[in-house]
Protein backbone atom coordinates (compact mmCIF):
# COMPACT_ATOMS: atom_id res chain seq x y z
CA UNK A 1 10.37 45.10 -2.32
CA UNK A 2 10.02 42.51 0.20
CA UNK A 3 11.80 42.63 3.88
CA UNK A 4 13.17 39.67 5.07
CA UNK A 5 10.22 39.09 7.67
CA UNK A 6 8.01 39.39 4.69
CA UNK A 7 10.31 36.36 2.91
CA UNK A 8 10.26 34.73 5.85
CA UNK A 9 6.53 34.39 6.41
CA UNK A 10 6.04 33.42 3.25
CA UNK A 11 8.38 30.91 2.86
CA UNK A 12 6.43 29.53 6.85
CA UNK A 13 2.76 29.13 4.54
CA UNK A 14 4.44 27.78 1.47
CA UNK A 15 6.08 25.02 4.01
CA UNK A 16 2.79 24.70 5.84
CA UNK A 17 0.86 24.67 2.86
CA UNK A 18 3.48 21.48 1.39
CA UNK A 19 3.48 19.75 4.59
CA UNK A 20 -0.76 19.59 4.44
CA UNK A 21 -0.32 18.45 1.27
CA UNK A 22 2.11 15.67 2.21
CA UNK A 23 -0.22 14.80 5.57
CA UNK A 24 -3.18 14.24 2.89
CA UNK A 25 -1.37 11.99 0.58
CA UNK A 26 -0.07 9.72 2.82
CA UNK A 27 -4.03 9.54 4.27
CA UNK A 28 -5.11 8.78 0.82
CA UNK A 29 -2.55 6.07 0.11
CA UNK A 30 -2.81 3.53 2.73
CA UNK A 31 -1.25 0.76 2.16
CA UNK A 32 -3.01 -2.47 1.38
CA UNK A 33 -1.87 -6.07 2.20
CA UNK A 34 -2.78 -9.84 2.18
CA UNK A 35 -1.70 -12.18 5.38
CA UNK A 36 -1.39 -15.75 4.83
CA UNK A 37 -1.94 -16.02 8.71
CA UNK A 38 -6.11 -14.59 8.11
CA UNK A 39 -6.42 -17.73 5.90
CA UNK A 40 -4.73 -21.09 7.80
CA UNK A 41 -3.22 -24.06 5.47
CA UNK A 42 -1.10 -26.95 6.30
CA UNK A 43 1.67 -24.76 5.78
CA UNK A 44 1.17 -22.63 8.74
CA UNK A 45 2.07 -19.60 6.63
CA UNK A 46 3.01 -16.54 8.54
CA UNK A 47 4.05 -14.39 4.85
CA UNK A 48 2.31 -10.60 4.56
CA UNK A 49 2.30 -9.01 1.69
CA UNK A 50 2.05 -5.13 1.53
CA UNK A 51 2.00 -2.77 -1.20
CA UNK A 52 0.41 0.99 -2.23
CA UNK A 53 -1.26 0.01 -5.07
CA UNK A 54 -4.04 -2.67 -6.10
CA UNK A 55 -2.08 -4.43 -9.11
CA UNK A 56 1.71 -4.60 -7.61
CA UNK A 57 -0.21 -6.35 -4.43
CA UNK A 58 -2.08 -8.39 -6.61
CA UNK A 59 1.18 -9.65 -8.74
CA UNK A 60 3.14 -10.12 -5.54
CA UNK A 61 0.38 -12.26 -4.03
CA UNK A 62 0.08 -14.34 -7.41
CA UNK A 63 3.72 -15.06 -7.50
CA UNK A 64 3.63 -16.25 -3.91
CA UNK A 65 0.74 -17.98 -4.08
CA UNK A 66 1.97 -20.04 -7.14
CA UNK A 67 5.47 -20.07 -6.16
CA UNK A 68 4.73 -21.29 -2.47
CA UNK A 69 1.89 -22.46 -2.39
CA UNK A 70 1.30 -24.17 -5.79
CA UNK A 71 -1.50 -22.81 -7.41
CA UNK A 72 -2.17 -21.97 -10.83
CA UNK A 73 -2.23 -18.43 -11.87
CA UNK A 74 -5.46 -18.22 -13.81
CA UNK A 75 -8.56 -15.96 -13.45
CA UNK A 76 -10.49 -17.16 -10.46
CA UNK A 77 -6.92 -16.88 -8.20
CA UNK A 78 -6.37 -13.68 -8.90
CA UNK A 79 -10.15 -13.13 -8.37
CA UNK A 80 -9.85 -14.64 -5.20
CA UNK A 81 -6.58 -13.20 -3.91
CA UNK A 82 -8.52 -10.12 -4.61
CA UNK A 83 -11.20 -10.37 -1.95
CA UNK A 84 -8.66 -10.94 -0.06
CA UNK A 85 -6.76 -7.03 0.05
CA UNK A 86 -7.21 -5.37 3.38
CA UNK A 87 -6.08 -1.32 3.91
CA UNK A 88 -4.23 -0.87 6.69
């Protein structure tokens, strides 16, 4: 049977062990964005998007750029608002 010190150090590398875990996810998921302000129009827009995956960036960037800016969602937009993700 276990003491309590025994308990006690385990339960200390279980938390370690969760908390490395938790430090290397949040290094592997950096967040990507788009800034309106790295790519200057006449309507001086200061909008970032950010998001932690590829294709909810990519549909939040369409939406504004069609919404505000009055493009067409086609093929080469989202091509090009693709170039355009940067990782933080």
């Amino acid at each position: 049977m276990y003491d309590t010190l025994d308990n006690a150090s385990y339960l200390s590398e279980a938390m370690n062990e969760k908390i490395g875990m938790i430090a290397i996810r949040e290094v592997d998921m950096a967040r990507m964005f788009v800034d309106c302000r790295d790519y200057p129009s006449e309507m001086n827009c200061t909008i970032a998007i950010s998001a932690d995956t590829k294709k909810e960036l990519l549909e939040a960037a369409v939406q504004h750029a069609t919404s505000v800016h009055g493009h067409q969602d086609s093929p080469e937009l989202r091509r090009e608002l693709a170039k355009m993700i940067k990782t933080q």
